[in-house]
N, C-alpha and C. Protein backbone atom coordinates (compact mmCIF):
# COMPACT_ATOMS: atom_id res chain seq x y z
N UNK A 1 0.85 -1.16 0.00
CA UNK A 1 0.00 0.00 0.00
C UNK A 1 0.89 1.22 0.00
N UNK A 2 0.50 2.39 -0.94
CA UNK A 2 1.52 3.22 -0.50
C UNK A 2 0.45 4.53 -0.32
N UNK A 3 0.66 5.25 0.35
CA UNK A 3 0.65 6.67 0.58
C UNK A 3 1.13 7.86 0.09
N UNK A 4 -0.07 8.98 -0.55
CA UNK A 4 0.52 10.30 -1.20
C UNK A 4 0.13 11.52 -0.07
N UNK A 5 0.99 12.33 0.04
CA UNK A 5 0.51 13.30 0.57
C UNK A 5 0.70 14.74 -0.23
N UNK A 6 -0.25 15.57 -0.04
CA UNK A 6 -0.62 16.54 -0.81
C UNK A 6 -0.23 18.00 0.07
N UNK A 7 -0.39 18.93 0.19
CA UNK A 7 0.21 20.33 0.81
C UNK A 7 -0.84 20.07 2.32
N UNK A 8 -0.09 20.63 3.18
CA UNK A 8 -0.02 20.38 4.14
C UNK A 8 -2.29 21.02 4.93
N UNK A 9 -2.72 19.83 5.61
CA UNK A 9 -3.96 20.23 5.70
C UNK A 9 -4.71 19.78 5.10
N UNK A 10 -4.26 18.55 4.20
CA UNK A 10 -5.61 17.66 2.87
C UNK A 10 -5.40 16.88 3.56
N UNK A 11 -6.61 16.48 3.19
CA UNK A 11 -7.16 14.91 3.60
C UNK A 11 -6.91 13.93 3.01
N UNK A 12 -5.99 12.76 2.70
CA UNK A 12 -5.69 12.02 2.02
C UNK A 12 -5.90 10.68 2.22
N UNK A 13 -6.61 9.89 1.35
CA UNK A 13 -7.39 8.55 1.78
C UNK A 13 -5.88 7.78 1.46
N UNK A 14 -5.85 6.62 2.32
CA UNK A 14 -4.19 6.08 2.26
C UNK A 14 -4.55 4.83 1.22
N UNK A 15 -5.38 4.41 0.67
CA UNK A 15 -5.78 3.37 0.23
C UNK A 15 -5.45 4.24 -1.67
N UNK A 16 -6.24 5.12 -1.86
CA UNK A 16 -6.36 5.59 -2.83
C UNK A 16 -5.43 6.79 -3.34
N UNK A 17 -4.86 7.35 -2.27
CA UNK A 17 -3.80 8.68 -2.38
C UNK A 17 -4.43 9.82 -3.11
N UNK A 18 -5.95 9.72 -2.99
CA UNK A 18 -7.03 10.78 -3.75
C UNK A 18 -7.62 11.97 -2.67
N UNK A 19 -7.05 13.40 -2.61
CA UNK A 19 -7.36 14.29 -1.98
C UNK A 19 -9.01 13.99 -1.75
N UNK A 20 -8.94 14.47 -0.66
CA UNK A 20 -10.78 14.17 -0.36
C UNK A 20 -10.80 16.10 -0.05
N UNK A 21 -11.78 16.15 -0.96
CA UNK A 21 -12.52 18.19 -1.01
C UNK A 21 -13.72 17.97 -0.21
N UNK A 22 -13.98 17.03 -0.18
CA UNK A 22 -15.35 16.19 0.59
C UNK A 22 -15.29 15.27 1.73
N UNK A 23 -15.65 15.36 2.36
CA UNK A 23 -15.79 13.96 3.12
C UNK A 23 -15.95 12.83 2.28
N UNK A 24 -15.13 11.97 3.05
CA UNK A 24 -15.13 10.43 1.82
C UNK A 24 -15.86 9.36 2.44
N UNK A 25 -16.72 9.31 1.61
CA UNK A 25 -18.05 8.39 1.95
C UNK A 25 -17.30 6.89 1.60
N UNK A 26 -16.97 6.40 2.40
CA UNK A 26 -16.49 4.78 2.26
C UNK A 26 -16.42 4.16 3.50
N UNK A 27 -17.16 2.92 3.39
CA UNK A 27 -17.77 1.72 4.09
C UNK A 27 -17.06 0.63 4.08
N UNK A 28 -16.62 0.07 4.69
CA UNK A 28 -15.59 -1.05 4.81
C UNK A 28 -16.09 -1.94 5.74
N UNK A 29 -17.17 -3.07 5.01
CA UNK A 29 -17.64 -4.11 6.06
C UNK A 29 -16.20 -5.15 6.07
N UNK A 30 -17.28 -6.10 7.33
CA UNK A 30 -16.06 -7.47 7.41
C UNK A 30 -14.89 -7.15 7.61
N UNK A 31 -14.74 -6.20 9.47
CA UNK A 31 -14.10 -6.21 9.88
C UNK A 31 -12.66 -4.94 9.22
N UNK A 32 -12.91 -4.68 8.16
CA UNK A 32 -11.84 -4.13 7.22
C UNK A 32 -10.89 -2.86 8.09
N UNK A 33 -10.02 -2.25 7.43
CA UNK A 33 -10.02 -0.98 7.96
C UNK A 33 -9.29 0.24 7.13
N UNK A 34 -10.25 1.39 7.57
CA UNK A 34 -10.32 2.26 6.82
C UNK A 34 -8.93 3.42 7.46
N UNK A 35 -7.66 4.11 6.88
CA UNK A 35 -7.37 4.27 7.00
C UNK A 35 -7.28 6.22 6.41
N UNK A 36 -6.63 6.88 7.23
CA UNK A 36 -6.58 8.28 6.48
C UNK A 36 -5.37 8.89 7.31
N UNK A 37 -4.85 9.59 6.09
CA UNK A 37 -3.52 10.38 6.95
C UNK A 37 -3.65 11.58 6.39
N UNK A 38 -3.09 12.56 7.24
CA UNK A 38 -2.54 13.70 6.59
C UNK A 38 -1.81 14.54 7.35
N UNK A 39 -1.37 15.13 6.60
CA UNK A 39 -0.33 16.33 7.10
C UNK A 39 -0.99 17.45 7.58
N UNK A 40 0.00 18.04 9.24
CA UNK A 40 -1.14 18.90 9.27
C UNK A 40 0.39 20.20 9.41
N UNK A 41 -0.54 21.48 9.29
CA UNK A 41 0.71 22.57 9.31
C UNK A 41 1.12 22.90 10.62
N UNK A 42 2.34 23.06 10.57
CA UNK A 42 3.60 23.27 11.59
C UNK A 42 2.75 24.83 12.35
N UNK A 43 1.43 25.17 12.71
CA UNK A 43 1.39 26.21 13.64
C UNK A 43 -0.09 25.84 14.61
N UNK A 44 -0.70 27.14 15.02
CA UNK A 44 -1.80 27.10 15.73
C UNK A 44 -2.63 26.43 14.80
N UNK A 45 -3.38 26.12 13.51
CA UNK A 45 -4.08 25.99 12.95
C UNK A 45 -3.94 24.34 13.06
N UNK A 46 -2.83 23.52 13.94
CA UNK A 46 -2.92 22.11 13.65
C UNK A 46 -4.08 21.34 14.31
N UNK A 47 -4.17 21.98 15.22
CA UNK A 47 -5.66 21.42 16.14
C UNK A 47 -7.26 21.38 15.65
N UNK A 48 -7.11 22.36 14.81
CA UNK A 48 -8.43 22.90 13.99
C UNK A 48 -8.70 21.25 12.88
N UNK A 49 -7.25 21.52 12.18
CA UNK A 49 -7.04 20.29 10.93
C UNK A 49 -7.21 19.09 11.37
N UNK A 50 -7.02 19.05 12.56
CA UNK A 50 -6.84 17.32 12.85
C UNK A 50 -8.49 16.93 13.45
N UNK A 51 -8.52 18.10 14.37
CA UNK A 51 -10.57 17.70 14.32
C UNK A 51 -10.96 17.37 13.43
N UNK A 52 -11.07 18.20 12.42
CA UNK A 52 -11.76 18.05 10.99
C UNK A 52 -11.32 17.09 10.29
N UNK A 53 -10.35 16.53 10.70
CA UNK A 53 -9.43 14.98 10.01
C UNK A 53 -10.36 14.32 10.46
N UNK A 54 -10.26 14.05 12.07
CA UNK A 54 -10.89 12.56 12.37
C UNK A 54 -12.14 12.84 12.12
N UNK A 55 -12.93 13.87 11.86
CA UNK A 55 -14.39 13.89 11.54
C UNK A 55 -14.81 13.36 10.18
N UNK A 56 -13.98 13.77 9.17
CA UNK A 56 -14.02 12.92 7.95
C UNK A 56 -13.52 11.45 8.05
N UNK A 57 -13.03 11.07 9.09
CA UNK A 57 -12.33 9.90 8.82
C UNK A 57 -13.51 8.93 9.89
N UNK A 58 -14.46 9.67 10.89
CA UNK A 58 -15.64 8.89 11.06
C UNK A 58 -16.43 9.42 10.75
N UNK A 59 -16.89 9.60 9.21
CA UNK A 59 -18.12 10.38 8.56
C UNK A 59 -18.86 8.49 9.22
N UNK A 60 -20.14 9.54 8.85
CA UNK A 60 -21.02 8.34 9.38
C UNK A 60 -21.07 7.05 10.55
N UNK A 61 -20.16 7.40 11.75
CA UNK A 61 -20.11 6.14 12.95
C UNK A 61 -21.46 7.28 13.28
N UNK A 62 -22.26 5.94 14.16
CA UNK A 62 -23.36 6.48 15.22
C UNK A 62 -23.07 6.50 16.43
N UNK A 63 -21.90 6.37 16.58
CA UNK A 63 -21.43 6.86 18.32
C UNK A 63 -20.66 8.04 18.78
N UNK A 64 -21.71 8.73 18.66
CA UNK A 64 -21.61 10.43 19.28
C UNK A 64 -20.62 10.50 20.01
N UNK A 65 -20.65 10.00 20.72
CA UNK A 65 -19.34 9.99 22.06
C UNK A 65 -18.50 10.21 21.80
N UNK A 66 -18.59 8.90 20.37
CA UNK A 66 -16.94 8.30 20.38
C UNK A 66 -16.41 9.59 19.22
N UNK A 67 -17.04 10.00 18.26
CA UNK A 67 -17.05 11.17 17.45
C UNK A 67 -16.45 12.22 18.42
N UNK A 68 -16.86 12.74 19.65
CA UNK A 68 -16.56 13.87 19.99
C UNK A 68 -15.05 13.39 20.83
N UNK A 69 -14.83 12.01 21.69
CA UNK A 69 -13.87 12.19 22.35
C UNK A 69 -12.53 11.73 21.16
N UNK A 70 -13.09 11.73 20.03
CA UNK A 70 -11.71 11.30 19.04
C UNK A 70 -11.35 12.64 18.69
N UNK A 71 -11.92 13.68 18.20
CA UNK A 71 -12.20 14.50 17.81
C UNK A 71 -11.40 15.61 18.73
N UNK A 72 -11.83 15.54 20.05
CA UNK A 72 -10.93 16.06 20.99
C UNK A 72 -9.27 15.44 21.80
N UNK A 73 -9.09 13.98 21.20
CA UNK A 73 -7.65 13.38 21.34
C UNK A 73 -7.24 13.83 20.13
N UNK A 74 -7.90 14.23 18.99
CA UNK A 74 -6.92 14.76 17.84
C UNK A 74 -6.23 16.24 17.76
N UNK A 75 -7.20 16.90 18.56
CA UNK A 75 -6.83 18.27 18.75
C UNK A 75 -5.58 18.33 19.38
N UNK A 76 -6.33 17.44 20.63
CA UNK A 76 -4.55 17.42 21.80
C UNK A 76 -3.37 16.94 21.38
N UNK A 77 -3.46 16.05 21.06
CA UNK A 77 -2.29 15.52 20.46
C UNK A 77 -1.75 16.45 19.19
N UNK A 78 -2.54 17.29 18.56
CA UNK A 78 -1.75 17.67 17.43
C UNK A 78 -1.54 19.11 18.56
N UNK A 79 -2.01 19.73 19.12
CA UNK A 79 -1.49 21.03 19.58
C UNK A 79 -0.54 20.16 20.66
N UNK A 80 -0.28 18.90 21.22
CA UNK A 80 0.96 18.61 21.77
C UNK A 80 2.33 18.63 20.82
N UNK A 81 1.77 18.35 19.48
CA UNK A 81 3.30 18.06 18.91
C UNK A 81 3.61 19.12 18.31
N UNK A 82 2.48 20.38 17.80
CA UNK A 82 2.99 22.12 17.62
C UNK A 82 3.57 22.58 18.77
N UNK A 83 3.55 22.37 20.11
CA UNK A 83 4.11 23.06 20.66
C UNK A 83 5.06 22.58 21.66
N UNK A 84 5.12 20.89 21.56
CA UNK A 84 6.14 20.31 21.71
C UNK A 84 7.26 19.55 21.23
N UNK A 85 6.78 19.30 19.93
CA UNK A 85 7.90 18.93 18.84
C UNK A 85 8.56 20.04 17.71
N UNK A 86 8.80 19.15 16.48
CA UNK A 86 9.19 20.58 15.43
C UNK A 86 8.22 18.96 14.06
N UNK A 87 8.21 20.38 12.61
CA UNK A 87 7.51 19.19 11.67
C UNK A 87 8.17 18.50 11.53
N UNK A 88 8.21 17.43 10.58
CA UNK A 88 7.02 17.64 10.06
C UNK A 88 5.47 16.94 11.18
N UNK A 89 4.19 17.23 11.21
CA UNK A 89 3.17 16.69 11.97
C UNK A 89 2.40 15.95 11.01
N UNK A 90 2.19 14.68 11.14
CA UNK A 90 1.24 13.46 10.61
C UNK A 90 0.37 13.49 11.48
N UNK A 91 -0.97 13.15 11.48
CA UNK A 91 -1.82 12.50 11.84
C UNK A 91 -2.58 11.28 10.93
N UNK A 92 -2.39 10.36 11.86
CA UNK A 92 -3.50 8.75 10.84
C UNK A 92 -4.49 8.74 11.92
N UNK A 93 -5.51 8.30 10.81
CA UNK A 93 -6.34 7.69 11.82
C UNK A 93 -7.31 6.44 10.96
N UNK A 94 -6.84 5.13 12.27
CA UNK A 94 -7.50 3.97 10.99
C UNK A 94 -8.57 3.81 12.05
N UNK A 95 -9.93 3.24 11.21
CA UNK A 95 -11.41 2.86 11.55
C UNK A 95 -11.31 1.92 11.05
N UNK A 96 -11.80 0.50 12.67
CA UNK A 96 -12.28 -0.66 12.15
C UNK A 96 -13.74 -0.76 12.70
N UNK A 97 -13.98 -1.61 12.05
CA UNK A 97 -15.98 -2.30 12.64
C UNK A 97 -15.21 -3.83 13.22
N UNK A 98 -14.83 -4.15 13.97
CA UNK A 98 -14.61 -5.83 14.53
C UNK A 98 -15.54 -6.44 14.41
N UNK A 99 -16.92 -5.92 15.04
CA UNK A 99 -18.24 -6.54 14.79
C UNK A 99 -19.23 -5.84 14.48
N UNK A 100 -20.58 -6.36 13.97
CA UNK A 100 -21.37 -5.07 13.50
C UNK A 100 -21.96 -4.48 14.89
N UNK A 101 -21.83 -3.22 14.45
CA UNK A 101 -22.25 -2.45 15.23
C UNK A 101 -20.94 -1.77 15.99
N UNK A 102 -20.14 -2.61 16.22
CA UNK A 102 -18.91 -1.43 17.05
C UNK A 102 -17.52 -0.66 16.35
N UNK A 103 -17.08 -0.36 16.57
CA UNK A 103 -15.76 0.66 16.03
C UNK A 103 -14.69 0.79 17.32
N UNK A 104 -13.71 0.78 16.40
CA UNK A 104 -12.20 0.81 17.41
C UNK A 104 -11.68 1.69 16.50
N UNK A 105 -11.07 2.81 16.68
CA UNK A 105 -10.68 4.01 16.31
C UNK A 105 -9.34 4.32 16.93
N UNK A 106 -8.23 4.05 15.69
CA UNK A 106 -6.56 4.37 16.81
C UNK A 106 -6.35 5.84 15.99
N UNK A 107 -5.83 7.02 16.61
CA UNK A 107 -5.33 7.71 16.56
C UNK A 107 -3.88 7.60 16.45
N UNK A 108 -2.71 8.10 15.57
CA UNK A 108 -1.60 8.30 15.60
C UNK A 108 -1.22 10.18 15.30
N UNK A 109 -0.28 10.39 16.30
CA UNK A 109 0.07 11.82 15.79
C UNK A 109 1.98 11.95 15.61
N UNK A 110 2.44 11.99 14.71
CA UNK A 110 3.52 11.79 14.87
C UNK A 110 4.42 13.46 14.08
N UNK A 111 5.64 13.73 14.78
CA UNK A 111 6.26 14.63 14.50
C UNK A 111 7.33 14.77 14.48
N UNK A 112 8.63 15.73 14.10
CA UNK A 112 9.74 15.52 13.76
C UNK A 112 10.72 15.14 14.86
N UNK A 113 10.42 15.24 16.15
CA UNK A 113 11.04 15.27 17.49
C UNK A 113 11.26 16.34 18.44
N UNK A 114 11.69 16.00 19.68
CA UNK A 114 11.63 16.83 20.30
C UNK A 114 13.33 16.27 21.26
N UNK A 115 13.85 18.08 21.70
CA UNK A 115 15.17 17.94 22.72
C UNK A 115 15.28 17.06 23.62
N UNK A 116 13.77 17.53 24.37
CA UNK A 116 13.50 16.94 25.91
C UNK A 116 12.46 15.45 25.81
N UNK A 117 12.69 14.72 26.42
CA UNK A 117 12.28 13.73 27.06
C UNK A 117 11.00 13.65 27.40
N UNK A 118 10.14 12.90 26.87
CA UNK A 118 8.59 12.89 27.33
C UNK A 118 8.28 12.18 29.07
N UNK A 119 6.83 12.46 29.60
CA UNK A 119 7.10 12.33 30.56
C UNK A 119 6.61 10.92 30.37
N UNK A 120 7.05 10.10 31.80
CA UNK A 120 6.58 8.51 31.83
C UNK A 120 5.00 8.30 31.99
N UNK A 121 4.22 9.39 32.41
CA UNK A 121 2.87 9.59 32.35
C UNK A 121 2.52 10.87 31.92
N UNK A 122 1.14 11.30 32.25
CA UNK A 122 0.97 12.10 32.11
C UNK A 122 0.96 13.49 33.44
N UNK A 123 1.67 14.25 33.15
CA UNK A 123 2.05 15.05 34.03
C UNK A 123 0.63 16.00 34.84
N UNK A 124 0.61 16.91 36.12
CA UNK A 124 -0.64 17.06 36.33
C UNK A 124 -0.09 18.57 36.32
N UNK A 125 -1.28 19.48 35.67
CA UNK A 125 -1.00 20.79 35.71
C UNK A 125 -1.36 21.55 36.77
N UNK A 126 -0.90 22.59 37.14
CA UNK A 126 -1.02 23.62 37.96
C UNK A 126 -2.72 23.84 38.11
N UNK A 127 -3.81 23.89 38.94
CA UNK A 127 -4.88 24.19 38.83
C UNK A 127 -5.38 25.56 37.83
N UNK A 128 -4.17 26.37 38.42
CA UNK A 128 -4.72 27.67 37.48
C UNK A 128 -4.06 27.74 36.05
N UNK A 129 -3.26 26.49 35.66
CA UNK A 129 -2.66 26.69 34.99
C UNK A 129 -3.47 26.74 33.18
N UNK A 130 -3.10 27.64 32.38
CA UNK A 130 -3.96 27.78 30.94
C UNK A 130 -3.85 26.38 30.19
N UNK A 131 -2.69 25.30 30.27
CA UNK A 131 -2.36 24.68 29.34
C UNK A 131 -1.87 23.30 30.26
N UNK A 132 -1.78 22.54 29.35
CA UNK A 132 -1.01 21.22 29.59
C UNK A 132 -1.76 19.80 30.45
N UNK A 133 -2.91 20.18 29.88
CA UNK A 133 -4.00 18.89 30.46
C UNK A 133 -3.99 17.93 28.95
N UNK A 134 -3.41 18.26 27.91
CA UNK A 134 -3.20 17.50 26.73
C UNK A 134 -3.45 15.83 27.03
N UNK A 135 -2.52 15.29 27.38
CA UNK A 135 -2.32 14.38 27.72
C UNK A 135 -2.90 13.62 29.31
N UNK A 136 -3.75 14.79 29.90
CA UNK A 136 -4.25 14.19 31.19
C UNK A 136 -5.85 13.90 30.50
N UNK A 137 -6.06 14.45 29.24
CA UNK A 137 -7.34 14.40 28.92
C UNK A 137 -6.91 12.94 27.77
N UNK A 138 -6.37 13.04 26.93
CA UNK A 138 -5.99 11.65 26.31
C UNK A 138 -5.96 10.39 27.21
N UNK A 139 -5.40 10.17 28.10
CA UNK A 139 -5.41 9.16 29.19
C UNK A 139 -6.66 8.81 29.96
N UNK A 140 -7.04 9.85 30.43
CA UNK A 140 -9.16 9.89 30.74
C UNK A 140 -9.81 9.51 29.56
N UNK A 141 -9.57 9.35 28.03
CA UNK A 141 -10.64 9.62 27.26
C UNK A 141 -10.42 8.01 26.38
N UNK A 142 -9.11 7.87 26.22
CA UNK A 142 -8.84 6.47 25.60
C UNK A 142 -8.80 5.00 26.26
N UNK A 143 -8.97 4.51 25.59
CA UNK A 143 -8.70 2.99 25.97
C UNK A 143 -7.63 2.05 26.01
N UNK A 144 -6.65 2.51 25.66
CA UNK A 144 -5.18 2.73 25.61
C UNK A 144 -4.98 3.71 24.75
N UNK A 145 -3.13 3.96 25.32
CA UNK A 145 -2.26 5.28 24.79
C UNK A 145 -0.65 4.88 25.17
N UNK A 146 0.31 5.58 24.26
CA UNK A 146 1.43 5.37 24.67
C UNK A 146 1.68 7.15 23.88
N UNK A 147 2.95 7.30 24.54
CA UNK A 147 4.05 8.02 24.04
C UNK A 147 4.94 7.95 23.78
N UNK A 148 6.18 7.99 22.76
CA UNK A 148 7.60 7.56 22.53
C UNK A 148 8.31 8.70 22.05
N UNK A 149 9.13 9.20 22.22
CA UNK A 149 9.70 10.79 22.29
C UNK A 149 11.42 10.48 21.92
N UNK A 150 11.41 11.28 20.86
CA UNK A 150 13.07 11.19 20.58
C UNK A 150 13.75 12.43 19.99
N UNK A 151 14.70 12.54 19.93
CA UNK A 151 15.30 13.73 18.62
C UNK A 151 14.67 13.57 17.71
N UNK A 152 14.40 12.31 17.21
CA UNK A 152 14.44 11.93 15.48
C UNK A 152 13.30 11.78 15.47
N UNK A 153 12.46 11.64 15.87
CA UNK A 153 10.64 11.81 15.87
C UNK A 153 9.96 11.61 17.39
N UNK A 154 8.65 11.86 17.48
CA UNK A 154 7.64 11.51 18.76
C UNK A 154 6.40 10.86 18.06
N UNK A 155 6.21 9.91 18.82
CA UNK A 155 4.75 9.24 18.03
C UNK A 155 4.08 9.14 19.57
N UNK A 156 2.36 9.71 19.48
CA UNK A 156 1.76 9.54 19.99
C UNK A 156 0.46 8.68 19.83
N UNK A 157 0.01 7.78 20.42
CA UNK A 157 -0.73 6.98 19.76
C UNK A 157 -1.99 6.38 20.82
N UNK A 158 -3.29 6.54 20.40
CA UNK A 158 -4.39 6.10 21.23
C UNK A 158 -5.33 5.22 20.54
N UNK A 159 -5.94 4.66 21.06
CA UNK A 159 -7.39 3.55 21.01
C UNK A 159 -8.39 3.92 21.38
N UNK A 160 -9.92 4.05 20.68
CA UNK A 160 -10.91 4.17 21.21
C UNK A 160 -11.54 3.08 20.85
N UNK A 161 -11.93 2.30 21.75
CA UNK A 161 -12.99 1.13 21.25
C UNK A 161 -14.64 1.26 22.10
N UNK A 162 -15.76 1.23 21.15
CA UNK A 162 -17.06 1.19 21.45
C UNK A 162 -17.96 -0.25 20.98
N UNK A 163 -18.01 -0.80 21.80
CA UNK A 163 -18.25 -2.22 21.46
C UNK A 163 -20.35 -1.68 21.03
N UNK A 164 -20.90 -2.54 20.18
CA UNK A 164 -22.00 -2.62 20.05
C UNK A 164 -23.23 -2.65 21.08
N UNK A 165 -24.26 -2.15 20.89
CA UNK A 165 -24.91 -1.88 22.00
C UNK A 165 -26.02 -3.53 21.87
N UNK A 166 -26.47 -3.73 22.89
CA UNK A 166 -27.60 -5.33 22.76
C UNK A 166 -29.03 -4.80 23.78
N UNK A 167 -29.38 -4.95 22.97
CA UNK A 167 -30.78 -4.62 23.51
C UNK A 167 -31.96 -5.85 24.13
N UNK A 168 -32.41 -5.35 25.14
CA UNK A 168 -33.01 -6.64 25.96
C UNK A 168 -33.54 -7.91 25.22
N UNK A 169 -33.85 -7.80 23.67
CA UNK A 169 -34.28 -8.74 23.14
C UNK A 169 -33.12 -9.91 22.94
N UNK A 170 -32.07 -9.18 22.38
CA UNK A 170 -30.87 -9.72 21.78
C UNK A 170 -30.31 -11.23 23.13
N UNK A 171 -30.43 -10.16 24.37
CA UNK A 171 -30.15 -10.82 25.56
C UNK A 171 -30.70 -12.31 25.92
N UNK A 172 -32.44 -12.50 25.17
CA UNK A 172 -33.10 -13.35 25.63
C UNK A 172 -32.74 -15.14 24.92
């Protein structure tokens, strides 16, 4: 499989390497998985791009939740690696269905590296402090997460899994 990427901020389906101007309407039963990357730009505007990434990249899941808390691990993580790494900034994000009805959603945010040393958790901020719950909110919101931090790149990486809902009939 290979991957194109286009100027920094497109949406690029990894399967097809075809700019999406649209949300890309594609369905991948039987377990499959749907993959999307893109580049996002080296400033404030990376948090904006990467919402709007994973929102195209779960056009159509029916789990609200899981829509908003991906949506908000993409932000963090990409305003972690603007203002803690240098570019270039990737974000992927692959969508599977395991079974019908549920979705497991991994986030990757990866960037050119950083001087300093990531922390072994997530660090706790100052109460009054404006910033740096990034990663205290990724850890509350996922189902696993790691961090790996170097000169030569940082990859940040999370799981959201929403298993299918069963309704009292299903049960009987």
């Amino acid at each position: 499989m290979s991957t194109f990427r286009d100027r920094p901020g497109s949406v690029l389906e990894c399967d097809s390497g075809r700019p999406a101007s649209v949300p890309v309407h594609r369905h991948v039963d039987g377990g499959g998985t749907t993959t999307l990357i893109t580049d996002l730009p080296y400033g404030p505007r990376a948090a904006e791009i990467a919402r709007e990434a994973v929102a195209v990249a779960l056009h159509g899941a029916t789990q609200a939740d899981l829509l908003d808390d991906a949506r908000l691990i993409g932000s963090e993580l990409a305003t972690n690696a603007f203002t803690s790494g240098s570019p270039p900034l990737v974000l992927c994000v692959d969508r599977r269905s395991p079974t019908a009805g549920s979705l497991e959603v991994e986030i990757t945010m990866t960037d050119g590296g950083c001087s300093l040393p990531g922390p072994p958790s997530p660090p706790v901020p100052e109460e009054e402090a404006e910033s740096g719950r990034g990663l205290v909110i990724v850890e509350a919101l996922a189902d696993a997460w790691s961090l790996t931090t170097g000169t030569h790149g940082t990859r940040a990486w999370c799981r959201l899994t929403r298993r299918a809902l069963t309704s009292p009939a299903d049960t009987d």
